[in-house]
PDB file of N, CA and C in Angstrom:
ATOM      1  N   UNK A   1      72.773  15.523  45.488  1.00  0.00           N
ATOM      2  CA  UNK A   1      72.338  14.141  45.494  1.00  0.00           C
ATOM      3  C   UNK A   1      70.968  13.997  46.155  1.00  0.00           C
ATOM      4  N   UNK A   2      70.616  14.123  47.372  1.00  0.00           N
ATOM      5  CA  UNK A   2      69.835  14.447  48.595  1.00  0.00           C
ATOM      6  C   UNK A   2      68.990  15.211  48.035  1.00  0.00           C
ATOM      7  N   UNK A   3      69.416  16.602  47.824  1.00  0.00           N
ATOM      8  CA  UNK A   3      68.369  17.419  47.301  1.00  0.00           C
ATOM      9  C   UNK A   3      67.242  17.502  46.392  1.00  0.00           C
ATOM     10  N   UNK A   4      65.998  17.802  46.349  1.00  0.00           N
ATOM     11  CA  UNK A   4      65.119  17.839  45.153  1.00  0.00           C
ATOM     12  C   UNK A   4      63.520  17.215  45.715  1.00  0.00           C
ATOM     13  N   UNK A   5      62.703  17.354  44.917  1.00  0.00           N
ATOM     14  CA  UNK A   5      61.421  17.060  45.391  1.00  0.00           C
ATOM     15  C   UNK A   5      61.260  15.649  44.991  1.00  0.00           C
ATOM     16  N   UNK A   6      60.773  14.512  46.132  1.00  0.00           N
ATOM     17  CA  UNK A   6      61.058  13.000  46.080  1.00  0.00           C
ATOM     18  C   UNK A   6      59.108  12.985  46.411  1.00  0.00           C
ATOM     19  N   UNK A   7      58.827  11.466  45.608  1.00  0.00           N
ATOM     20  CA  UNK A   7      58.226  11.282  45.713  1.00  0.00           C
ATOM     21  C   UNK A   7      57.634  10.152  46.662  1.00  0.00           C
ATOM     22  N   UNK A   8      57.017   9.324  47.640  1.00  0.00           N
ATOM     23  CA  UNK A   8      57.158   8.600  48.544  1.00  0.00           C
ATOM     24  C   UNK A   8      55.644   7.602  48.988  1.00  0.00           C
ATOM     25  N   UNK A   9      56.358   6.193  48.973  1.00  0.00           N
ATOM     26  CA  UNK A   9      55.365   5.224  49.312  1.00  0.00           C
ATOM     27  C   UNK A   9      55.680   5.094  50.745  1.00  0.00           C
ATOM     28  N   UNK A  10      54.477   4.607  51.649  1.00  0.00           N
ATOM     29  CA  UNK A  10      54.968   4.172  53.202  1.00  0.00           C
ATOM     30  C   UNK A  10      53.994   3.219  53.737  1.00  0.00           C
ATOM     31  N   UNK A  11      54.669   2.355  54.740  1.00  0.00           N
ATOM     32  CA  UNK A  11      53.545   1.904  55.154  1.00  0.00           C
ATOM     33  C   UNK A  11      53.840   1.846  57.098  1.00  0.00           C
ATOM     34  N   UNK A  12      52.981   1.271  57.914  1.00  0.00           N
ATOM     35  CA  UNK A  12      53.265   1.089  59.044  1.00  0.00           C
ATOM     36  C   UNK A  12      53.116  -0.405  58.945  1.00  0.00           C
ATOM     37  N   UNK A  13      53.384  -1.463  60.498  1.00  0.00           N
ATOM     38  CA  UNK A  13      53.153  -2.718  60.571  1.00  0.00           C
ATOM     39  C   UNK A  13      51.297  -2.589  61.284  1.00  0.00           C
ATOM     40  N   UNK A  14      51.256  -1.627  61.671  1.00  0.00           N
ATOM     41  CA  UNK A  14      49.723  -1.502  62.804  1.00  0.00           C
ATOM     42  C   UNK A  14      48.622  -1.458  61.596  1.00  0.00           C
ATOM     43  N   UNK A  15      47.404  -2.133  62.127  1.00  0.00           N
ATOM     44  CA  UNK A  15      46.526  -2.204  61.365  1.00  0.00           C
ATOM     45  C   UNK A  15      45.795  -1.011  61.499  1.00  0.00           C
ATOM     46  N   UNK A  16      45.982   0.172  60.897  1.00  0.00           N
ATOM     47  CA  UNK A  16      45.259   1.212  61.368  1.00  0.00           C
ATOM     48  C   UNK A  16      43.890   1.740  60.907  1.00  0.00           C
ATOM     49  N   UNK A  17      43.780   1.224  60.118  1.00  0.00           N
ATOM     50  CA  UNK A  17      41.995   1.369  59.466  1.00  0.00           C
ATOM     51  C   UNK A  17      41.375   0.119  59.647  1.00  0.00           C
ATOM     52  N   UNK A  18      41.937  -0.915  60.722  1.00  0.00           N
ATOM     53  CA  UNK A  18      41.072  -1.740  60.614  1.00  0.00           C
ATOM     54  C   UNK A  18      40.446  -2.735  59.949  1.00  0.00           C
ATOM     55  N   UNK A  19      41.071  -2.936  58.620  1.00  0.00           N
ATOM     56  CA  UNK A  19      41.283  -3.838  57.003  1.00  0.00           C
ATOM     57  C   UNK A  19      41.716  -4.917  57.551  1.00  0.00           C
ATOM     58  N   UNK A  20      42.209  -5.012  58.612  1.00  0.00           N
ATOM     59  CA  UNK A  20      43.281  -6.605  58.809  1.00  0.00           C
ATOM     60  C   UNK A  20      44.222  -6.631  57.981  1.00  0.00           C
ATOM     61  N   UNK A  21      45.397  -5.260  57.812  1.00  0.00           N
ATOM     62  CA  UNK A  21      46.188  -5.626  57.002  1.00  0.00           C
ATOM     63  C   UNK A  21      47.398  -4.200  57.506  1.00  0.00           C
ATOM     64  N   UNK A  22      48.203  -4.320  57.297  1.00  0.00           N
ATOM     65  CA  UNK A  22      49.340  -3.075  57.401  1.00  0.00           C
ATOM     66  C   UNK A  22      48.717  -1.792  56.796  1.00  0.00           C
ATOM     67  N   UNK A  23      48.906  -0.840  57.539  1.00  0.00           N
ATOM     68  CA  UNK A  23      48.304   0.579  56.749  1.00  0.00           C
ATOM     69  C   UNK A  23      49.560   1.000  55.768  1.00  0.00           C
ATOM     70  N   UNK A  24      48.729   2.010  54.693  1.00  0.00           N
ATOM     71  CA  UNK A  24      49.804   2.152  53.822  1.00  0.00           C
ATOM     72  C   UNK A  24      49.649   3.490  53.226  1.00  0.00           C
ATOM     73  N   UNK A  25      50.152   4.497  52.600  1.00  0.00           N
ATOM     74  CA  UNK A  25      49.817   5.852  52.314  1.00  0.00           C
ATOM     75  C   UNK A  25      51.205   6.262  51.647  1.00  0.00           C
ATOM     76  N   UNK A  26      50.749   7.459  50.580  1.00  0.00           N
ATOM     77  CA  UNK A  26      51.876   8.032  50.044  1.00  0.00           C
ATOM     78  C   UNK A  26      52.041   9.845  49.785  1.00  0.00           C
ATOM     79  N   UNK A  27      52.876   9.950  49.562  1.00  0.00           N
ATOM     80  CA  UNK A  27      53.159  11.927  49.515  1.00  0.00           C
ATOM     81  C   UNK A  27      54.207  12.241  48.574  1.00  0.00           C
ATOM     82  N   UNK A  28      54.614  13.590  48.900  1.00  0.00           N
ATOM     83  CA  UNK A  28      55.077  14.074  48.588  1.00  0.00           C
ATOM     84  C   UNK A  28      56.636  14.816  49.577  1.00  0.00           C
ATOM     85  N   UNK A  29      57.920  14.638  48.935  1.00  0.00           N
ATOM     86  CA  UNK A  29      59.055  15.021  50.312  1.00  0.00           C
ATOM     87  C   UNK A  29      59.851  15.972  49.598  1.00  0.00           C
ATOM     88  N   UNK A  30      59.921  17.176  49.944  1.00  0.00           N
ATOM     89  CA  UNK A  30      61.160  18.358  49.508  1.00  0.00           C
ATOM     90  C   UNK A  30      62.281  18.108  50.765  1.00  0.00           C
ATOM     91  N   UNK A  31      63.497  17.806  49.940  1.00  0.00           N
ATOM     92  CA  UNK A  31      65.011  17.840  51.005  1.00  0.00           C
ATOM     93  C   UNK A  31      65.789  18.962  50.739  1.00  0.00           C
ATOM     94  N   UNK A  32      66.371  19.711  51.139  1.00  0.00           N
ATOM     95  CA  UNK A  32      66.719  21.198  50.822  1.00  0.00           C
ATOM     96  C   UNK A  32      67.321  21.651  52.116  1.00  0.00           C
ATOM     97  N   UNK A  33      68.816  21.046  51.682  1.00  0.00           N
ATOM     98  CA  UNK A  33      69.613  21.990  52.904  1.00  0.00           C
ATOM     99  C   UNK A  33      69.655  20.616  53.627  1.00  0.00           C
ATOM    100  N   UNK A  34      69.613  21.151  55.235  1.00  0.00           N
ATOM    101  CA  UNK A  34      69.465  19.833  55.712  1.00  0.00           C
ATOM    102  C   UNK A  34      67.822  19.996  56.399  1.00  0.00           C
ATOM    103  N   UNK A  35      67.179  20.023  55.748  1.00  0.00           N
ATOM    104  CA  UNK A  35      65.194  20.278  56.097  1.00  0.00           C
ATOM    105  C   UNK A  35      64.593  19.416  55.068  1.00  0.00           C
ATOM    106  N   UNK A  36      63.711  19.240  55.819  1.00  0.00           N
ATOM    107  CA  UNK A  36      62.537  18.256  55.080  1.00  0.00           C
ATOM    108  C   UNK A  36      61.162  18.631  54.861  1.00  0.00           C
ATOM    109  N   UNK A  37      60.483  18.859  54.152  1.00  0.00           N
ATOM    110  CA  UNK A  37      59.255  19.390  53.908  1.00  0.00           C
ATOM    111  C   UNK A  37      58.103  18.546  52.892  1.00  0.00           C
ATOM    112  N   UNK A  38      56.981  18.354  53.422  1.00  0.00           N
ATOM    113  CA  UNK A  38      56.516  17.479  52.368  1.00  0.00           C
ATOM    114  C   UNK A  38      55.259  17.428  52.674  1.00  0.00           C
ATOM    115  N   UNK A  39      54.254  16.254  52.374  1.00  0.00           N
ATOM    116  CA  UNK A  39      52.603  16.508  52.949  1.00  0.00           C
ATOM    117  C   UNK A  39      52.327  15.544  52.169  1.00  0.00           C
ATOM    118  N   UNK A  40      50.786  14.576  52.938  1.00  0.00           N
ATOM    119  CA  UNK A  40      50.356  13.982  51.625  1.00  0.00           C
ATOM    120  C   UNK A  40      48.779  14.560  51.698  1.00  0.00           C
ATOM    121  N   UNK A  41      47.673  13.985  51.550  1.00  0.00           N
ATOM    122  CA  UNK A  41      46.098  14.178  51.504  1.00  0.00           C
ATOM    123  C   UNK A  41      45.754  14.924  52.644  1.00  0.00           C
ATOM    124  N   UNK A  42      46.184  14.272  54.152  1.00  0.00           N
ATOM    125  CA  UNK A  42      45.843  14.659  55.376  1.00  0.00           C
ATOM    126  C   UNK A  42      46.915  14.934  56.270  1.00  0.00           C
ATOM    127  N   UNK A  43      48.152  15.261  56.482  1.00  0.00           N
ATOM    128  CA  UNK A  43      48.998  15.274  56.984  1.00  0.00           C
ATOM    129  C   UNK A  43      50.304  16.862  56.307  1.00  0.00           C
ATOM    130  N   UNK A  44      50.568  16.926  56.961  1.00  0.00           N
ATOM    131  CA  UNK A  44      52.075  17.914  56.623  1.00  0.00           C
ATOM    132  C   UNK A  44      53.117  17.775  57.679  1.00  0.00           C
ATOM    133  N   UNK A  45      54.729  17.460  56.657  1.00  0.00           N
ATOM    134  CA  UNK A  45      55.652  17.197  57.732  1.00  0.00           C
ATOM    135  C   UNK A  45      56.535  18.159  57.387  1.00  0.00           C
ATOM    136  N   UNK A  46      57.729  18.193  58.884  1.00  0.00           N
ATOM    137  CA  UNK A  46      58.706  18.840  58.850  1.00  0.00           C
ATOM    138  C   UNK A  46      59.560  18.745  59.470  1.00  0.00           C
ATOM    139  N   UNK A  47      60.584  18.671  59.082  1.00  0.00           N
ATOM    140  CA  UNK A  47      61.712  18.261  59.779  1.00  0.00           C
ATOM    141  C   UNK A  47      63.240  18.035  59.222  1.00  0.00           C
ATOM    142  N   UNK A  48      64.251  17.592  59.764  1.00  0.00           N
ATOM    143  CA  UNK A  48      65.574  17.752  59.378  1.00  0.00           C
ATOM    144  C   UNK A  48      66.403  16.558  59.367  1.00  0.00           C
ATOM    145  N   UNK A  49      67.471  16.685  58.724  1.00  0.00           N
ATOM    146  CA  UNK A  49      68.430  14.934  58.431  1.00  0.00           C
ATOM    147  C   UNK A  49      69.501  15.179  58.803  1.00  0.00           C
ATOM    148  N   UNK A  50      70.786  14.488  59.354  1.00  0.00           N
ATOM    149  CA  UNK A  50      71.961  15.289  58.889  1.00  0.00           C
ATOM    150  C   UNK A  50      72.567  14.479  57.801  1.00  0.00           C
ATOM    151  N   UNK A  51      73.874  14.878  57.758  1.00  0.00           N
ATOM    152  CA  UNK A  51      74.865  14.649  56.390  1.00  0.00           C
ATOM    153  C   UNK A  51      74.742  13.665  55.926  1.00  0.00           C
ATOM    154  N   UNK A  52      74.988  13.582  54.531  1.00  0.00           N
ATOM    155  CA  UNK A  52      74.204  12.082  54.319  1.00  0.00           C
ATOM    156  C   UNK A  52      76.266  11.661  54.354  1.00  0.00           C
ATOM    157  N   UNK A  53      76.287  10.451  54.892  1.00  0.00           N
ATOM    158  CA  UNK A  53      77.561   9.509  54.901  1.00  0.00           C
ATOM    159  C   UNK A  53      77.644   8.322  54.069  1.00  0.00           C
ATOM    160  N   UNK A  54      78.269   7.991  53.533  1.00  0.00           N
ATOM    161  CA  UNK A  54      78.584   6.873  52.591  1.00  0.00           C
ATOM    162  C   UNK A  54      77.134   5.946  52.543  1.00  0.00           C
ATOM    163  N   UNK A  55      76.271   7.463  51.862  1.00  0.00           N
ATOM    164  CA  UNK A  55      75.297   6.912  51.215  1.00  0.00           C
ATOM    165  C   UNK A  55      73.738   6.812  52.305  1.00  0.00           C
ATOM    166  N   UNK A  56      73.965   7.027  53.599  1.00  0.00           N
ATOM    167  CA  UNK A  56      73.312   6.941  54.771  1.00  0.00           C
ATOM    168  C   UNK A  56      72.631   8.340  55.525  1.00  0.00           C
ATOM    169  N   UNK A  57      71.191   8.524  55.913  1.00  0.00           N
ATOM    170  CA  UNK A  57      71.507   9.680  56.581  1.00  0.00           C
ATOM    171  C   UNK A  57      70.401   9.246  57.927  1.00  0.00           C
ATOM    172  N   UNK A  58      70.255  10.117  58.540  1.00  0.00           N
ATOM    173  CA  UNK A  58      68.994   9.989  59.144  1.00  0.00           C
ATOM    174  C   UNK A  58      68.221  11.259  59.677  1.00  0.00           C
ATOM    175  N   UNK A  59      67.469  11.260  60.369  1.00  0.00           N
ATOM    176  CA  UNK A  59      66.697  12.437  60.805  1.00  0.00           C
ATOM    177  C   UNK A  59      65.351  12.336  61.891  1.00  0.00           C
ATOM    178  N   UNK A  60      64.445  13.516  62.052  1.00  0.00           N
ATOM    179  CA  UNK A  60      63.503  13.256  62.456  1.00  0.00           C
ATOM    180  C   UNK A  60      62.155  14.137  61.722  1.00  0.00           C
ATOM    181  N   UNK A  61      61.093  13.529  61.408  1.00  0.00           N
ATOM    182  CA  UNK A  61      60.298  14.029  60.731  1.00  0.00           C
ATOM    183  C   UNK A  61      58.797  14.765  62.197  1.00  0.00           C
ATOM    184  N   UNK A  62      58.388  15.943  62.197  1.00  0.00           N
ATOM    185  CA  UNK A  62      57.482  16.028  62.520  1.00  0.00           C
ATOM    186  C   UNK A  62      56.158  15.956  61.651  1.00  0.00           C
ATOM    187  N   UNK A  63      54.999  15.390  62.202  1.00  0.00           N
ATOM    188  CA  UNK A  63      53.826  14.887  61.149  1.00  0.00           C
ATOM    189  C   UNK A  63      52.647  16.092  61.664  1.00  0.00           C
ATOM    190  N   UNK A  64      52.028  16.787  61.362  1.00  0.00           N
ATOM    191  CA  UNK A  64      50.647  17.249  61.639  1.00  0.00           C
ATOM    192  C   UNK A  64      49.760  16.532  60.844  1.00  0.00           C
ATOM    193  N   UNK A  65      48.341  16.523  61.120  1.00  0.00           N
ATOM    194  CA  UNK A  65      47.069  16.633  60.727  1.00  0.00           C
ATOM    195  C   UNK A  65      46.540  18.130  60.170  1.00  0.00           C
ATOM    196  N   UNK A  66      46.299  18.013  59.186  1.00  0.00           N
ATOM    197  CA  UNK A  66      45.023  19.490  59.022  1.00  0.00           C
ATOM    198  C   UNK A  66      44.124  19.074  58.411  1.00  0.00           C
ATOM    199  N   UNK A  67      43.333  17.812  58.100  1.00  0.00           N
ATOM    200  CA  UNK A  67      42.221  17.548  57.840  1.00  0.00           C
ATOM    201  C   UNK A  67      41.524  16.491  59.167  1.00  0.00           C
ATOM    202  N   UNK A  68      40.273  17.495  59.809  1.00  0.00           N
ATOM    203  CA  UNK A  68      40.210  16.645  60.732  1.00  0.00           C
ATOM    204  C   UNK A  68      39.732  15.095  60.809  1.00  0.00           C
ATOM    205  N   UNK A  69      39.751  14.287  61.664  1.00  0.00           N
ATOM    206  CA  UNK A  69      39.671  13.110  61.853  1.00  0.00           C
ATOM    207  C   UNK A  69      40.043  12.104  60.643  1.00  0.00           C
ATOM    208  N   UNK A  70      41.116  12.894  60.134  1.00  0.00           N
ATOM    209  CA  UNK A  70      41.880  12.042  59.032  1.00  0.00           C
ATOM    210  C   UNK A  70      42.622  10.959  59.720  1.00  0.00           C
ATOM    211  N   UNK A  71      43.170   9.863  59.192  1.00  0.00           N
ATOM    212  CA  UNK A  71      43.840   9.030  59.965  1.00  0.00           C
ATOM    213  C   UNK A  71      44.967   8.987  59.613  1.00  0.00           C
ATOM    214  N   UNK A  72      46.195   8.729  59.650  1.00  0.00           N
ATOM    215  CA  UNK A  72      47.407   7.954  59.221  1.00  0.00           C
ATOM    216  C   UNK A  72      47.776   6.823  59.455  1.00  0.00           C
ATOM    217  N   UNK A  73      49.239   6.331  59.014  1.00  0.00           N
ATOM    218  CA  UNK A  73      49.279   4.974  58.859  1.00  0.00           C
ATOM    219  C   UNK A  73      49.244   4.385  60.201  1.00  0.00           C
ATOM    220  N   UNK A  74      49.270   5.083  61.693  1.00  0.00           N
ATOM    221  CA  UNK A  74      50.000   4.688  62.968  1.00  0.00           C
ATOM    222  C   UNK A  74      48.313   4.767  63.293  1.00  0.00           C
ATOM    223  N   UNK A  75      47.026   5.411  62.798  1.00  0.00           N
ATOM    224  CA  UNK A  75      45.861   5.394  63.177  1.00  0.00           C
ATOM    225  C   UNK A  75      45.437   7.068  63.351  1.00  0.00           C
ATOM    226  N   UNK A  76      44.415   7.621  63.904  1.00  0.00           N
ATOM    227  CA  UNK A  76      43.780   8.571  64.386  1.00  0.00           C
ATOM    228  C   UNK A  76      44.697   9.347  65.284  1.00  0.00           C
ATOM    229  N   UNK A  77      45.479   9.987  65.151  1.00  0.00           N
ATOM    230  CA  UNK A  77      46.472  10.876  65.984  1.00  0.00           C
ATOM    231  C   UNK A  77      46.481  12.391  65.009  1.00  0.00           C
ATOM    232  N   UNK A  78      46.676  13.396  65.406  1.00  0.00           N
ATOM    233  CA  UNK A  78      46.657  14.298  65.263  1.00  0.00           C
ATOM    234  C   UNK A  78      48.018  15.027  65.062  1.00  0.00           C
ATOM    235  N   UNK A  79      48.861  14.821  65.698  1.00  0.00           N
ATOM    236  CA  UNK A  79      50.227  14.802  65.689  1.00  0.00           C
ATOM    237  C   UNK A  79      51.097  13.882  66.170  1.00  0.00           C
ATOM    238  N   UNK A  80      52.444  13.399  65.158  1.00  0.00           N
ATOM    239  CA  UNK A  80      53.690  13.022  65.818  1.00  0.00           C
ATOM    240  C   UNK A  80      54.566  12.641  65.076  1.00  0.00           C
ATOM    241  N   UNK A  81      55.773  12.166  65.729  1.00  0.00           N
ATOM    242  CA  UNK A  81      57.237  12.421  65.160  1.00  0.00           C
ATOM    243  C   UNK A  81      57.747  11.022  65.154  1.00  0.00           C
ATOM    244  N   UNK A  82      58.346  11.230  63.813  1.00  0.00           N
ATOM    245  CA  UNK A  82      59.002   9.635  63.311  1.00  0.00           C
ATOM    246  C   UNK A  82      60.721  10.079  63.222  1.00  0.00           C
ATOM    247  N   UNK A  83      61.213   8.925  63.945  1.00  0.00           N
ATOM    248  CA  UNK A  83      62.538   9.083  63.604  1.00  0.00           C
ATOM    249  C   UNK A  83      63.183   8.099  62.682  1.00  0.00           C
ATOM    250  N   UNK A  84      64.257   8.521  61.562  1.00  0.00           N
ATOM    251  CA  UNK A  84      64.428   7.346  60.965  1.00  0.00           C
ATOM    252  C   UNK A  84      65.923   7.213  60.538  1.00  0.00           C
ATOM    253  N   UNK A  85      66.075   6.318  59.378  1.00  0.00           N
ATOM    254  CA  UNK A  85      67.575   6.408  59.008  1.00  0.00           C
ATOM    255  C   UNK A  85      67.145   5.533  57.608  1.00  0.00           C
ATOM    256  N   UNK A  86      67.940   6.080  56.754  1.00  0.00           N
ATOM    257  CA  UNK A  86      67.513   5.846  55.291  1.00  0.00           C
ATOM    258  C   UNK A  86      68.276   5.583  54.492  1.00  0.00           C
ATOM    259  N   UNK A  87      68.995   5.127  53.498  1.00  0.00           N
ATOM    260  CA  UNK A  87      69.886   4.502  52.385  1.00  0.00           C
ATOM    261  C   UNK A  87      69.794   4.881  50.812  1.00  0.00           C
ATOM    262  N   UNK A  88      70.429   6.076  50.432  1.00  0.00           N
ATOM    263  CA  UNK A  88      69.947   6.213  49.339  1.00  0.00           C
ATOM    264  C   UNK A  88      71.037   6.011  48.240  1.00  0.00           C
ATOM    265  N   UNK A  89      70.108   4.876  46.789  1.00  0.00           N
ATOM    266  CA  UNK A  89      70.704   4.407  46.021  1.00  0.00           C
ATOM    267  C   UNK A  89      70.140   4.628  44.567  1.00  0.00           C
ATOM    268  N   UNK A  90      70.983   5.575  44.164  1.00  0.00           N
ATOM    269  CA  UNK A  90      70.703   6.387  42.592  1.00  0.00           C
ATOM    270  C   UNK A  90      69.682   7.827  43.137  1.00  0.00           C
ATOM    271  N   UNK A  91      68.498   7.329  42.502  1.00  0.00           N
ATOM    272  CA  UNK A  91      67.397   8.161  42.600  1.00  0.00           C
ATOM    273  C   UNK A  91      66.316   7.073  43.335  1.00  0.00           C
ATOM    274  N   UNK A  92      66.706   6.483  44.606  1.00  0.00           N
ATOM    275  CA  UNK A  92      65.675   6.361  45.039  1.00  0.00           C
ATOM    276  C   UNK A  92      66.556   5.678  46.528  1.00  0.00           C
ATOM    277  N   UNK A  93      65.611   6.237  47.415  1.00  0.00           N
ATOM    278  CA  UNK A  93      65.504   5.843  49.134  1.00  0.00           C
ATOM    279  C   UNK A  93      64.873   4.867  49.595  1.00  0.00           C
ATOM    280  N   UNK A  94      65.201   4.127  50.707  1.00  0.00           N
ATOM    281  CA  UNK A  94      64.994   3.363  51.002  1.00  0.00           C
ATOM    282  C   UNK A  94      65.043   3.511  52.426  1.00  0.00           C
ATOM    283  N   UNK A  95      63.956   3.773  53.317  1.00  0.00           N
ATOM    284  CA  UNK A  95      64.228   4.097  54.622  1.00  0.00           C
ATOM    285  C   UNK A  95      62.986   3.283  56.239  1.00  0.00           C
ATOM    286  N   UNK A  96      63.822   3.380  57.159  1.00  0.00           N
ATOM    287  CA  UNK A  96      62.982   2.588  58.375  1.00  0.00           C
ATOM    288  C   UNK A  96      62.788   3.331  59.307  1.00  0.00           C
ATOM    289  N   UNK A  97      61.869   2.778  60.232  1.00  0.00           N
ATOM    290  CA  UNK A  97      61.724   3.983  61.384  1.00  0.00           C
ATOM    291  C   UNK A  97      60.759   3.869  62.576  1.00  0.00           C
ATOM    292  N   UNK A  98      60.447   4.855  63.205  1.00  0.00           N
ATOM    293  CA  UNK A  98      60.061   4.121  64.387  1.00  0.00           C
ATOM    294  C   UNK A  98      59.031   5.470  64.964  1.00  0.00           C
ATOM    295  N   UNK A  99      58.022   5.700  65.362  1.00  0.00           N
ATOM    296  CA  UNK A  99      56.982   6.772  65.993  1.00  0.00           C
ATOM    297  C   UNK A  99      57.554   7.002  67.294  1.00  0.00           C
ATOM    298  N   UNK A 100      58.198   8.054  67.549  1.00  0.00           N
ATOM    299  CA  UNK A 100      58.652   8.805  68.875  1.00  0.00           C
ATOM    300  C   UNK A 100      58.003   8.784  69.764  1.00  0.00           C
ATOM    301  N   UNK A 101      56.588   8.720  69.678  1.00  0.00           N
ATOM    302  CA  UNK A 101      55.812   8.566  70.915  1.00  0.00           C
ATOM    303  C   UNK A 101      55.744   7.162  71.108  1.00  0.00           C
ATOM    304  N   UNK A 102      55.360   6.426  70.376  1.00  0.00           N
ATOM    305  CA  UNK A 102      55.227   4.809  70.623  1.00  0.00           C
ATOM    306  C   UNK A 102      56.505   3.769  69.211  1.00  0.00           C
ATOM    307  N   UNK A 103      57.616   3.512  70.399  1.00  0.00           N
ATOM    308  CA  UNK A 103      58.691   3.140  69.735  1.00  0.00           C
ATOM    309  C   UNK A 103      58.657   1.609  69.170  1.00  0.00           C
ATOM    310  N   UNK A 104      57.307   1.193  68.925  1.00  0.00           N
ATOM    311  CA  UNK A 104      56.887  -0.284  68.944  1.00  0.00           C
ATOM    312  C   UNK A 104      56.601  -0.436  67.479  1.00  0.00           C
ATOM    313  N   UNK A 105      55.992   1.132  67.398  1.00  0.00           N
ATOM    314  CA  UNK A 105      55.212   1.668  66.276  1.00  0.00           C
ATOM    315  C   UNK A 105      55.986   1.810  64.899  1.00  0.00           C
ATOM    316  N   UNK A 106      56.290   0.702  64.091  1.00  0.00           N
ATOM    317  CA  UNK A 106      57.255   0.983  63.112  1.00  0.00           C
ATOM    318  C   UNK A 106      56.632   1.746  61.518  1.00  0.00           C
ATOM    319  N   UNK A 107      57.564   2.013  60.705  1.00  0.00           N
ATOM    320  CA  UNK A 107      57.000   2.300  59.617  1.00  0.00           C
ATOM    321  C   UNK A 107      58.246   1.842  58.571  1.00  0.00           C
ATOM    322  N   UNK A 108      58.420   1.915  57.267  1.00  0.00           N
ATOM    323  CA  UNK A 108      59.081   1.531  56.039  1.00  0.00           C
ATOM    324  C   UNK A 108      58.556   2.677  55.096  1.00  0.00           C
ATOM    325  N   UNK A 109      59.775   3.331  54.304  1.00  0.00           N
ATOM    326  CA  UNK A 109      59.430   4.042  53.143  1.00  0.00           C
ATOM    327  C   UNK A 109      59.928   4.036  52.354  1.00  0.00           C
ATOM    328  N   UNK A 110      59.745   4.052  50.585  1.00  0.00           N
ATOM    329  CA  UNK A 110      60.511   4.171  49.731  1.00  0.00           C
ATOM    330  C   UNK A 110      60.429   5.651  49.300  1.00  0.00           C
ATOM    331  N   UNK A 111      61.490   5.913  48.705  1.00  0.00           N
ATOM    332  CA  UNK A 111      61.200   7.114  48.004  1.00  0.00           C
ATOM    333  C   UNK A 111      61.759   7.496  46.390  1.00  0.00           C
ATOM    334  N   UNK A 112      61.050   7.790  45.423  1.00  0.00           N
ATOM    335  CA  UNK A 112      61.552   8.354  43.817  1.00  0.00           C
ATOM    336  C   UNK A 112      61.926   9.105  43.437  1.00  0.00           C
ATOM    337  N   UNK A 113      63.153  10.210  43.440  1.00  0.00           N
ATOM    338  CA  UNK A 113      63.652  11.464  43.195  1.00  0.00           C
ATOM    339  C   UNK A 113      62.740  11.694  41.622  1.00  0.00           C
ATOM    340  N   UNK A 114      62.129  12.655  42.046  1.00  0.00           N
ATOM    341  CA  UNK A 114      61.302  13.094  40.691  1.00  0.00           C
ATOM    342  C   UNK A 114      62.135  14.461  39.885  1.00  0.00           C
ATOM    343  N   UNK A 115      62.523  15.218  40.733  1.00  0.00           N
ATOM    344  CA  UNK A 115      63.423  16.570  39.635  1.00  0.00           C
ATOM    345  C   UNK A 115      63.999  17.251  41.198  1.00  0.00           C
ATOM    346  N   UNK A 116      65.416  17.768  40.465  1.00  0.00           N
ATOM    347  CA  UNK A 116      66.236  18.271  41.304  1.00  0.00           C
ATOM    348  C   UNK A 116      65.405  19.702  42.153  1.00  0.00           C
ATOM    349  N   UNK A 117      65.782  20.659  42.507  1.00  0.00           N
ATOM    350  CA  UNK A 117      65.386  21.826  42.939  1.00  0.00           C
ATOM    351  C   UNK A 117      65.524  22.978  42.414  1.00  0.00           C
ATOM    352  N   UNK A 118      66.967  23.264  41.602  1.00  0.00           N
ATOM    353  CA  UNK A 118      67.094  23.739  40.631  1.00  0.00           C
ATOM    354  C   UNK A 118      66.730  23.736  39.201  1.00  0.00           C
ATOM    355  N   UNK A 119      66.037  22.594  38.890  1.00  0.00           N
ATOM    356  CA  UNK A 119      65.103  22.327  37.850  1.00  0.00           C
ATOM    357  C   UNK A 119      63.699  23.291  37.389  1.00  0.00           C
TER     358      UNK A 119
END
């Protein structure tokens, strides 16, 4: 169900580029096992979920940077970790969450199951 390479919109509530408006960015998410792997333009994550339960799971994602002074949606950070909990219905997720270092710091993601893993 869980498994397969998902595709993913996000945004934060913080104005992080400065637009006067919610930052917003999208990637790419491999779920496999209970691990998470994914990346978008400037960023690569990793991290783990557990079992998904009547439809529910959650986890914690670690974020790097490898393009420098790239920004993300939380702003100019270099590294950090989002924790979340997510709802998934058919082929697509629906998930909330919060920046481990600054718990003020929210974010929202959808996600599109694009092809299983075994595909």
């Amino acid at each position: 169900m869980l498994e397969g390479l998902w595709t993913a919109t996000f945004a934060s509530h913080i104005d992080a580029f400065g637009e006067g408006s919610p930052s917003d960015g999208s990637g790419i998410i491999i779920f496999e096992g209970n691990r998470i792997f994914g990346g978008d333009a400037f960023y690569y994550y990793k991290g783990h979920y557990e079992d998904v339960v009547d439809n529910r799971f959650k986890g914690l994602l670690h974020v790097t940077r490898y393009i420098d002074n790239a920004k993300s949606i939380f702003g100019n950070l270099a590294e950090f970790d989002l924790d979340f909990i997510a709802e998934i219905n058919g082929k697509e997720i629906i998930g909330t969450g919060f920046l481990v270092q600054y718990k003020t710091a929210t974010f929202a993601a959808k996600l599109i199951k694009r092809t299983d893993l075994s595909d």
